[in-house]
Protein backbone atom coordinates (compact mmCIF):
# COMPACT_ATOMS: atom_id res chain seq x y z
CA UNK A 1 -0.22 14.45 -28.26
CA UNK A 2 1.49 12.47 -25.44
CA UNK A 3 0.32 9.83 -23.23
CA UNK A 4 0.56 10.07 -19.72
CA UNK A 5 -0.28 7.28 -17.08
CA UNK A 6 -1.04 9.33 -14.02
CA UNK A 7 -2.72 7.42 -11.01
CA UNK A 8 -3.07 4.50 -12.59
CA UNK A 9 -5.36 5.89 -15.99
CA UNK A 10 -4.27 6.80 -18.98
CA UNK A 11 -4.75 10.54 -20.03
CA UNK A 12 -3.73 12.48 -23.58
CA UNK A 13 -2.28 15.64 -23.42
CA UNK A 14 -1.36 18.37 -26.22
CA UNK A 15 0.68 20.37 -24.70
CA UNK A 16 4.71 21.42 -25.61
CA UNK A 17 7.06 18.92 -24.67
CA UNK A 18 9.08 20.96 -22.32
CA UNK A 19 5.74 22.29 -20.42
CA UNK A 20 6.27 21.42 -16.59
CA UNK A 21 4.61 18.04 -15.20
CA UNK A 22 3.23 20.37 -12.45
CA UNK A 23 1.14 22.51 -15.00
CA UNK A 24 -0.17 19.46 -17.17
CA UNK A 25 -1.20 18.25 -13.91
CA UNK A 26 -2.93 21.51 -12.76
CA UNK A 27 -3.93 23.23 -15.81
CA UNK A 28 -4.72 20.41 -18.46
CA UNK A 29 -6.28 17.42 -16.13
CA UNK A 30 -7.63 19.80 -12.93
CA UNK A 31 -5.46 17.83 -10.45
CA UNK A 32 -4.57 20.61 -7.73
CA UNK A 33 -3.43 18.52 -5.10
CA UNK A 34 0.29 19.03 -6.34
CA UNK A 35 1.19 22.68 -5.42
CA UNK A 36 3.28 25.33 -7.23
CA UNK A 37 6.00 26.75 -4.34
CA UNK A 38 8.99 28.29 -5.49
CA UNK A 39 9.32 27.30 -9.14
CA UNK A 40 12.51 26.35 -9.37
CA UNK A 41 12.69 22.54 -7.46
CA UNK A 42 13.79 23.69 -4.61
CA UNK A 43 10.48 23.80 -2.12
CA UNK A 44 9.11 20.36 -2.54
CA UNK A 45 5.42 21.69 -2.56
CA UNK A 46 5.11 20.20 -6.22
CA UNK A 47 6.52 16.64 -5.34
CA UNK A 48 4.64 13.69 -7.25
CA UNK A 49 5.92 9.73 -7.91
CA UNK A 50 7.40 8.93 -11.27
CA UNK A 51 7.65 5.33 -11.02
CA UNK A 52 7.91 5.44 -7.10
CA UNK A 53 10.38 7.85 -7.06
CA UNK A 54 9.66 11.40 -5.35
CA UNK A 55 9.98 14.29 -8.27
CA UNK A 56 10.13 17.99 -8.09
CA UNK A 57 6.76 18.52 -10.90
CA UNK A 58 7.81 22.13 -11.52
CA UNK A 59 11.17 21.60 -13.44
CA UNK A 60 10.36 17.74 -14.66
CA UNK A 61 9.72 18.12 -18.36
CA UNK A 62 5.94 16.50 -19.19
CA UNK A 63 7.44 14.56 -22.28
CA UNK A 64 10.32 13.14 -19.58
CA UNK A 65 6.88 11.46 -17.72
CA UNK A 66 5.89 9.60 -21.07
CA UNK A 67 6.01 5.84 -20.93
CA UNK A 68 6.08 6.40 -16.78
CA UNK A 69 3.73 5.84 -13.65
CA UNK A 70 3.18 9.08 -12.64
CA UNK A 71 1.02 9.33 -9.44
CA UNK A 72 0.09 12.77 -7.51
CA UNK A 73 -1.55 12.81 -3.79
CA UNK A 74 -4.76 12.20 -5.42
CA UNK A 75 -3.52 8.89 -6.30
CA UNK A 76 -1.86 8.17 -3.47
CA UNK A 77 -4.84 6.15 -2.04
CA UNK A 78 -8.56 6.36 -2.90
CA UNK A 79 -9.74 7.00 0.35
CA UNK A 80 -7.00 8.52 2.70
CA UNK A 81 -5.79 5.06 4.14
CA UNK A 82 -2.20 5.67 3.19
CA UNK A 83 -0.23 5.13 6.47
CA UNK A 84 1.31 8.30 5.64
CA UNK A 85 -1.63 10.14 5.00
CA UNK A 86 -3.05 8.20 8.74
CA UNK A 87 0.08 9.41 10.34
CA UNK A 88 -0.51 12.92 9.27
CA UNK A 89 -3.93 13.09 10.24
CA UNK A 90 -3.77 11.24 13.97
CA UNK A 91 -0.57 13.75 14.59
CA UNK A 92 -2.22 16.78 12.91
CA UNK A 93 0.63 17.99 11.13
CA UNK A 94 -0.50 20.66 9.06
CA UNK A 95 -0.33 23.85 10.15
CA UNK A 96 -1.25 26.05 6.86
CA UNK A 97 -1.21 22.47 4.39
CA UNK A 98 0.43 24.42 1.38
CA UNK A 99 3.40 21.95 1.35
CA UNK A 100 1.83 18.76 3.12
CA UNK A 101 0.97 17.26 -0.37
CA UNK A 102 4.79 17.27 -0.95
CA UNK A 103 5.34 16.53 2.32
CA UNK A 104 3.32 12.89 2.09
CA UNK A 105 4.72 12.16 -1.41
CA UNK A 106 8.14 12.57 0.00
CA UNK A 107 7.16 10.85 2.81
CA UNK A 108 5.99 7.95 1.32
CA UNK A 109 9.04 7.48 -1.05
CA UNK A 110 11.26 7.09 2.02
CA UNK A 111 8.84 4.36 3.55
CA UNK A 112 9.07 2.53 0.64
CA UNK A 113 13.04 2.21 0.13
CA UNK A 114 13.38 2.37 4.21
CA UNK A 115 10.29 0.77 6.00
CA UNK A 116 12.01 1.67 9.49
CA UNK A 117 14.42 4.67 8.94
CA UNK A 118 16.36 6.79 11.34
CA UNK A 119 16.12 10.02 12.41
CA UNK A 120 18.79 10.81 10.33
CA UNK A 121 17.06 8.70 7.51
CA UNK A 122 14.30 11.35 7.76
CA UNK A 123 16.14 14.49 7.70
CA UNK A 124 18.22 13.14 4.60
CA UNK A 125 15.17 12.47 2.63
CA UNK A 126 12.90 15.23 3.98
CA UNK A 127 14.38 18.13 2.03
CA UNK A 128 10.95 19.68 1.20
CA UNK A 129 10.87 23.27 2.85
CA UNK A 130 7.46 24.15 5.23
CA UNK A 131 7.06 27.66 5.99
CA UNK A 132 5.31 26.33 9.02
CA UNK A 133 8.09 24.58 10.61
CA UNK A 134 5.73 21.73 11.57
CA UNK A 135 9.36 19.45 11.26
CA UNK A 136 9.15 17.71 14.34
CA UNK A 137 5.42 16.63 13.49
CA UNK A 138 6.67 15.26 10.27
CA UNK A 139 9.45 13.10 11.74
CA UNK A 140 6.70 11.83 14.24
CA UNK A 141 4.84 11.48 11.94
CA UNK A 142 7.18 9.18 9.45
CA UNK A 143 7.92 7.33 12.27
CA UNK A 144 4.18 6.84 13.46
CA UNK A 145 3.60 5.27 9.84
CA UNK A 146 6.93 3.07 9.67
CA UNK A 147 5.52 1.79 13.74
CA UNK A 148 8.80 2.68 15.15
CA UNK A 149 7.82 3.53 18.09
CA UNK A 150 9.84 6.92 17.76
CA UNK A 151 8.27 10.31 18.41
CA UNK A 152 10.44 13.49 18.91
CA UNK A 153 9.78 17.12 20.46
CA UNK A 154 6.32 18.19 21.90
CA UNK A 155 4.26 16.05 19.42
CA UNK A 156 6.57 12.44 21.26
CA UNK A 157 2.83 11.88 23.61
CA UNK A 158 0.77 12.30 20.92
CA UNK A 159 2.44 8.85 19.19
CA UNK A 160 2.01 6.22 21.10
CA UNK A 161 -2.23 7.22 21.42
CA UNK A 162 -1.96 8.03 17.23
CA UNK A 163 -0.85 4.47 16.89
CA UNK A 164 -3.36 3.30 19.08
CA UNK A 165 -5.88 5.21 16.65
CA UNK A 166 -3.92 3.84 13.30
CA UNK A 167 -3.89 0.50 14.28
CA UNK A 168 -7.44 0.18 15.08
CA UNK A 169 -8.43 2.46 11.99
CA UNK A 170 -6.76 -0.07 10.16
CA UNK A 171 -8.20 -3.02 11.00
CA UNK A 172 -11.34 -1.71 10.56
CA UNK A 173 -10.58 -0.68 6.64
């Protein structure tokens, strides 16, 4: 049996100790927000927090996440309030979704070690794949929840309204 801390409760598992975090989290606890891409940690579509850090779930061993905060999208806030999660909405940056889970998660690490990154911040953290190619909407997107006050490529008019629609969302909350 291990003990995992994953969004903040405590939850036993019996499963083998080289079992990917990504199926624990699907298969064992029902948590489905964390995607299965490409298998092999190279899509980003499986991306949770281990202690704040962005993790590829599908090749992280579930025995490695002992003794660790693990927290999935589910966890990311109760109610959808994450700035990140705001951004993504007021920009409407999913096209399909599949990969916006890892998207956010990814996302979110960044804001927290850079609360005002680049451009080139962005596309050195961002290296989860979308089939969609909805990039432009997620680098407006970052930048609509670090308040930059940078927007790039057809999605730069929707920013400056978003915000508008963040700021007062949040103040509201």
């Amino acid at each position: 049996m291990m003990k995992l801390n994953i969004n903040g409760k405590s939850h036993q598992v019996d499963v083998e100790p080289e079992m990917p975090l990504l199926w624990v989290l699907r298969d064992q606890l029902g948590m489905t927000g964390t995607k299965f891409g490409c298998g092999i940690a190279q899509c980003g579509a499986c991306t949770v927090h281990i202690n704040g850090e962005p993790v590829r779930s599908c090749s992280y061993p579930t025995s490695a996440a002992v003794g660790s905060k693990v927290t999935t999208i589910e966890g990311l806030s109760k109610d959808g309030t994450h700035p990140v999660q705001m951004a993504w909405k007021a920009l409407d940056v999913p096209q399909c979704g599949y990969c916006q889970s890892g998207q956010i998660l990814a996302a979110a690490a960044l804001l927290r070690r850079k609360p005002r990154p680049t451009d080139a911040d962005i596309d050195e953290a961002m290296t989860n794949i979308c089939r969609c190619g909805t990039y432009q909407r997620i680098r407006a997107a970052i930048h609509l929840a670090a308040k930059t006050g940078k927007g790039v490529g057809s999605v730069i008019h929707m920013v400056s309204d978003a915000g508008e629609l963040i700021d007062q969302q949040t103040t509201q909350a």
